[in-house]
C-alpha atoms as a PDB file:
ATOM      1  CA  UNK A   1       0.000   0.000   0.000  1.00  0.00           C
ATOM      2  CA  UNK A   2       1.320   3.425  -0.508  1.00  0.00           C
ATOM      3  CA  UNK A   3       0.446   6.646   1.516  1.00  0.00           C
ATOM      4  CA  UNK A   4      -2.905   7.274  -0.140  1.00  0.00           C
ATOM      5  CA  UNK A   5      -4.204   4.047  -0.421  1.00  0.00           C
ATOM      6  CA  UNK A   6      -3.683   4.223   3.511  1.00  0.00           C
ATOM      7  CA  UNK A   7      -5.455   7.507   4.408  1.00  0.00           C
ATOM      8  CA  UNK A   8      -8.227   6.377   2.673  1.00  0.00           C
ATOM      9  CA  UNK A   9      -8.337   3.061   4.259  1.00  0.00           C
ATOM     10  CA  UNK A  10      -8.156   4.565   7.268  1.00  0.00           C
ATOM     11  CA  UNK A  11     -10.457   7.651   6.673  1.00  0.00           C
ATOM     12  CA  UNK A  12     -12.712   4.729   5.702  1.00  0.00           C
ATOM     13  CA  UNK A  13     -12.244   2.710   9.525  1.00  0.00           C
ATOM     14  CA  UNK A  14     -12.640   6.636  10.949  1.00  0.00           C
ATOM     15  CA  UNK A  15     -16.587   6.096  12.635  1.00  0.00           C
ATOM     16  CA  UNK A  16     -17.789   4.107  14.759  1.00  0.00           C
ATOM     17  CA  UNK A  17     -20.601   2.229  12.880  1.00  0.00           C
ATOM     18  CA  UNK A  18     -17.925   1.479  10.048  1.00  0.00           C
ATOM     19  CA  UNK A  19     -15.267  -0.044  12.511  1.00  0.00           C
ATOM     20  CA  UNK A  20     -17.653  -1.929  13.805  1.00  0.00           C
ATOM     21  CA  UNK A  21     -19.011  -3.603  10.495  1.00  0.00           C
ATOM     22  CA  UNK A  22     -14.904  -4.163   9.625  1.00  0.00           C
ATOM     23  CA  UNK A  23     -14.376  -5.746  12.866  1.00  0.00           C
ATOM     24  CA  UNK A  24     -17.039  -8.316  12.542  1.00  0.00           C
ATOM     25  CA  UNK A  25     -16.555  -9.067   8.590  1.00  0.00           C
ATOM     26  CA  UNK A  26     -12.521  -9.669  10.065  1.00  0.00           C
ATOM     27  CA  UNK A  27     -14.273 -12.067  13.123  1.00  0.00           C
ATOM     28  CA  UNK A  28     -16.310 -13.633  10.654  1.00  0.00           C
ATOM     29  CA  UNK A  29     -13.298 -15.499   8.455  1.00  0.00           C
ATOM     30  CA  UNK A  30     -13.480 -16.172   4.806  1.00  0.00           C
ATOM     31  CA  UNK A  31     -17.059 -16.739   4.454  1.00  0.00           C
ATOM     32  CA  UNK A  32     -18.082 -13.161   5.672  1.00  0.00           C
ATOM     33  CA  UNK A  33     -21.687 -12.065   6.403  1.00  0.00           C
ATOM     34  CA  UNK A  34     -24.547 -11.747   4.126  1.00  0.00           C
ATOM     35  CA  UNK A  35     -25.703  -8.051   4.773  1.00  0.00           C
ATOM     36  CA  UNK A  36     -28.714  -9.100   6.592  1.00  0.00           C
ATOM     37  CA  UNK A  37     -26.553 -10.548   9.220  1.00  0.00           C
ATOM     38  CA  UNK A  38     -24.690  -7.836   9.477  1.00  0.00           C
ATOM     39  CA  UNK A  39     -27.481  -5.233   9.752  1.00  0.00           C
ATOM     40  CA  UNK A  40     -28.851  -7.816  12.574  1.00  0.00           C
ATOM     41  CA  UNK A  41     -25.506  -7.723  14.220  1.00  0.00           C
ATOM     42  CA  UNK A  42     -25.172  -4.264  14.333  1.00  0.00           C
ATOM     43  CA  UNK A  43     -28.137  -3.107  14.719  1.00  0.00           C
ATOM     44  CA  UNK A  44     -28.761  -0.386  12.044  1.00  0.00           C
ATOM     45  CA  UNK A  45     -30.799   0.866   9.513  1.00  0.00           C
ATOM     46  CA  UNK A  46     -30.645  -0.798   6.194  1.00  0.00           C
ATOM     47  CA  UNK A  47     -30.009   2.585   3.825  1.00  0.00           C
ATOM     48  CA  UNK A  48     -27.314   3.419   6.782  1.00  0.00           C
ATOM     49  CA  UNK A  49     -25.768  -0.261   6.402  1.00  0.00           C
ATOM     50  CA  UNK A  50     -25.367   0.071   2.568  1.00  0.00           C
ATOM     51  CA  UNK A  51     -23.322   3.300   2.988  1.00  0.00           C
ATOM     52  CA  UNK A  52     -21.093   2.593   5.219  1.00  0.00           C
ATOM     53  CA  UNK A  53     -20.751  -0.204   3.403  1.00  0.00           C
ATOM     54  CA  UNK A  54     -19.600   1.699   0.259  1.00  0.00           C
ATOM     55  CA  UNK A  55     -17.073   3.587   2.067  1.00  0.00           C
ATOM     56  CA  UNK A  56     -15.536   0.140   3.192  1.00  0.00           C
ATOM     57  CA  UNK A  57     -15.876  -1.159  -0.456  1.00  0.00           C
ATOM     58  CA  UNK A  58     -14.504   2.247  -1.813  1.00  0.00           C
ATOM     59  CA  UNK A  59     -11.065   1.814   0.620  1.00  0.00           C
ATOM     60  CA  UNK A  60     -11.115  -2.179  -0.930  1.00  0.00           C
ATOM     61  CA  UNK A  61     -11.245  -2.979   2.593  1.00  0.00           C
ATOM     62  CA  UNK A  62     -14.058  -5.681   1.556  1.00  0.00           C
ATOM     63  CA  UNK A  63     -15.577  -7.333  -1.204  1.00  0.00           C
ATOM     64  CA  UNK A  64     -19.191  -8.869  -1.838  1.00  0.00           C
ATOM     65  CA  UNK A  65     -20.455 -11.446  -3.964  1.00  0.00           C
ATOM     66  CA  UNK A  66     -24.053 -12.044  -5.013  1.00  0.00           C
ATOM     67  CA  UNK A  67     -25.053 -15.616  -3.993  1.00  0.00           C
ATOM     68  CA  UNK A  68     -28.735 -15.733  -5.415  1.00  0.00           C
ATOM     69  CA  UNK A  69     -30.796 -13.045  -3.377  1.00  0.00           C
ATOM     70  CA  UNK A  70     -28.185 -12.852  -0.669  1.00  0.00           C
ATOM     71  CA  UNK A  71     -25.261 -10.195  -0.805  1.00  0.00           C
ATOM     72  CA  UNK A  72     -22.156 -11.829   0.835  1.00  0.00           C
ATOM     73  CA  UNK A  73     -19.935  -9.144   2.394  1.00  0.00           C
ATOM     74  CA  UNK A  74     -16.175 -10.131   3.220  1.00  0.00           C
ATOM     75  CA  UNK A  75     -12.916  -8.625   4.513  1.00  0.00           C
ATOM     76  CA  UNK A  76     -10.397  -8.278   1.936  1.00  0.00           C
ATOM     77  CA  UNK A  77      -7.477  -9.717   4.112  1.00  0.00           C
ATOM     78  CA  UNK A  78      -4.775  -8.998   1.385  1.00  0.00           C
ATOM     79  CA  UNK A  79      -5.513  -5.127   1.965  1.00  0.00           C
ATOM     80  CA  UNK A  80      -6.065  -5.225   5.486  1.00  0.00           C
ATOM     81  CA  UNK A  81      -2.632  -7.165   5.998  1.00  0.00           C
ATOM     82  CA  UNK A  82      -1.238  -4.325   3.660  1.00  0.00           C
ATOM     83  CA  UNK A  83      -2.408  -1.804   5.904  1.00  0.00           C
ATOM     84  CA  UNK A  84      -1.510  -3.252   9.087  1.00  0.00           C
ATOM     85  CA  UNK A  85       2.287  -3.825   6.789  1.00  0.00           C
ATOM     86  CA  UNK A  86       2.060  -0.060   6.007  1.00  0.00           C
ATOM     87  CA  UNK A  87       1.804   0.797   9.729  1.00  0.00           C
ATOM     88  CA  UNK A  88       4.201  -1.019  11.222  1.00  0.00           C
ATOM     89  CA  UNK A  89       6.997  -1.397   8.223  1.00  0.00           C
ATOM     90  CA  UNK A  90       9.801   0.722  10.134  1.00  0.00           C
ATOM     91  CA  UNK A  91       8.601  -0.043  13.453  1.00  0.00           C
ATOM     92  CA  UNK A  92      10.865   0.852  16.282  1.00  0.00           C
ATOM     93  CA  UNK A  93      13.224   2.148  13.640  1.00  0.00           C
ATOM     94  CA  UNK A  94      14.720  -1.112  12.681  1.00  0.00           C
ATOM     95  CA  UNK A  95      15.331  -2.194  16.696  1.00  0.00           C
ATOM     96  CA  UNK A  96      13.383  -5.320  18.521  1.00  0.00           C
ATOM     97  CA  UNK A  97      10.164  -4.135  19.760  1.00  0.00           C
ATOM     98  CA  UNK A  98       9.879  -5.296  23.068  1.00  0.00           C
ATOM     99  CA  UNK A  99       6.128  -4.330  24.988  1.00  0.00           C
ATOM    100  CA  UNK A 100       6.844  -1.046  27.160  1.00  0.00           C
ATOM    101  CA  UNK A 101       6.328  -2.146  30.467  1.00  0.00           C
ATOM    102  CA  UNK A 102       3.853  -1.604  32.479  1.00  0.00           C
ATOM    103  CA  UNK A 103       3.363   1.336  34.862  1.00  0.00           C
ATOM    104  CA  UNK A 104       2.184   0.223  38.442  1.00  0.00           C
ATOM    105  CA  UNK A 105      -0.450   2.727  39.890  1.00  0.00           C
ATOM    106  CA  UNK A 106       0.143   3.722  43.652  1.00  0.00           C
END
């Protein structure tokens, strides 16, 4: 991914109700949702669903398929591992990134 592709992917993951549907398309695995599910399992409108669902689609952060009447939503895992490569390609500037430790509260 290059610099753009990345803003948009992440202007795209910017709101709540669109993180959300990302999240569980990612928890669901290869298979995805159908958008019914979906709606169900978030709990929104169907004309709010389907436009979220274009800014995901828009980034290429998922993918659907038409399986008769059904519209199959998935993750697109090559882009999201691109993203998450994007973030983290010079991490800690080359060094071994240990976890910070933890701060004790008094």
């Amino acid at each position: 991914m290059d610099t753009s592709e990345t803003v948009e992917a992440l202007r795209a993951l910017a709101h709540d109700h669109r993180l959300a549907a990302y999240r569980a398309l990612v928890q669901a695995g290869p298979n995805g949702m159908a958008v019914g599910e979906l709606r169900d399992a978030l709990d929104l409108p169907a004309a709010t669903l389907t436009a979220h669902l274009n800014q995901l689609r828009a980034a290429g952060l998922v993918n659907d398929e038409r399986e008769g009447r059904v519209i199959r939503i998935r993750a697109d895992y090559g882009r999201m591992n691109g993203l998450i490569g994007f973030l983290t390609e010079n991490c800690c500037g080359g060094k071994s990134c240990a976890p910070a430790p933890k701060k004790v509260l008094r």
